[in-house]
Protein backbone atom coordinates (compact mmCIF):
# COMPACT_ATOMS: atom_id res chain seq x y z
CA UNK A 1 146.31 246.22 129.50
CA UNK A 2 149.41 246.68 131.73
CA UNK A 3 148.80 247.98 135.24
CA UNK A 4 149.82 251.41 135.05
CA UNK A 5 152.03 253.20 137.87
CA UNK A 6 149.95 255.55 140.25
CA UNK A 7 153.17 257.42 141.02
CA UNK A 8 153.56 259.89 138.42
CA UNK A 9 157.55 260.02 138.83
CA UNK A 10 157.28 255.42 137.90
CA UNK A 11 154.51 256.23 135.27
CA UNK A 12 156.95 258.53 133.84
CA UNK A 13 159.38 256.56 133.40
CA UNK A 14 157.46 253.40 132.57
CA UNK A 15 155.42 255.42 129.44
CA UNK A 16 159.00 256.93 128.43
CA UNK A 17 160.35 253.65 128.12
CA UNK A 18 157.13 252.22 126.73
CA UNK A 19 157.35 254.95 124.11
CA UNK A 20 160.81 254.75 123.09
CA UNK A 21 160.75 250.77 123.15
CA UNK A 22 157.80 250.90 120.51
CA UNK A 23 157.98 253.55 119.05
CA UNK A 24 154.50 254.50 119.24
CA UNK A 25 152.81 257.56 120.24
CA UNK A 26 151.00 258.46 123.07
CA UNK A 27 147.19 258.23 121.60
CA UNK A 28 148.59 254.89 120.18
CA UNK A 29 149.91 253.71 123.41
CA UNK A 30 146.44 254.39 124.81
CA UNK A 31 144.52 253.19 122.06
CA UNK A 32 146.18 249.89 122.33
CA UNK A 33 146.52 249.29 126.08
CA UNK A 34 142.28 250.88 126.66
CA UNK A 35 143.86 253.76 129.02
CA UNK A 36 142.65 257.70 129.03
CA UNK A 37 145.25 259.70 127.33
CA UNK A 38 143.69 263.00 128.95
CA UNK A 39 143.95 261.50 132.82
CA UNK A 40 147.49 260.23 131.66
CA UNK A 41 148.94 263.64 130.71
CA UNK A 42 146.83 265.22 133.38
CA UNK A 43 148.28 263.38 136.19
CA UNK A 44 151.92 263.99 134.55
CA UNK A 45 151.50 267.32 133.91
CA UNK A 46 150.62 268.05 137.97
CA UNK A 47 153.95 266.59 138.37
CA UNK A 48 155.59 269.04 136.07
CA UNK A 49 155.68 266.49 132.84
CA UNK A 50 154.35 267.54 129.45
CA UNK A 51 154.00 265.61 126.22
CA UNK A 52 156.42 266.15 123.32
CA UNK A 53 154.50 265.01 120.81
CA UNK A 54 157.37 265.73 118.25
CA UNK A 55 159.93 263.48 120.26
CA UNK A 56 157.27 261.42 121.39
CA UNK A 57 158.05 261.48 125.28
CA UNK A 58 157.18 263.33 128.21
CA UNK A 59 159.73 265.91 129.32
């Protein structure tokens, strides 16, 4: 499992990229790399991110 960012403006970035290099979604990302999808969006969405699930990408 990769050592996730704390900062959430990093972490945004580094799951975007993550995302759009694998093409996977975010419950896959998770799945795959043992994190907590809820705390992930949670701690992006207090920073004004949300999950696009249809673009697959926070915005």
């Amino acid at each position: 499992m990769p050592k996730l960012p704390t900062d959430p403006y990093i972490l945004f970035s580094f799951l975007n990229t993550k995302l759009r290099d694998t093409g996977m979604t975010l419950e896959e990302f998770c799945l795959e790399n043992s994190c907590d999808e809820q705390k992930l969006t949670e701690q992006l969405e207090k920073a004004g991110f949300a999950y696009d699930a249809e673009r697959r990408c926070f915005r």
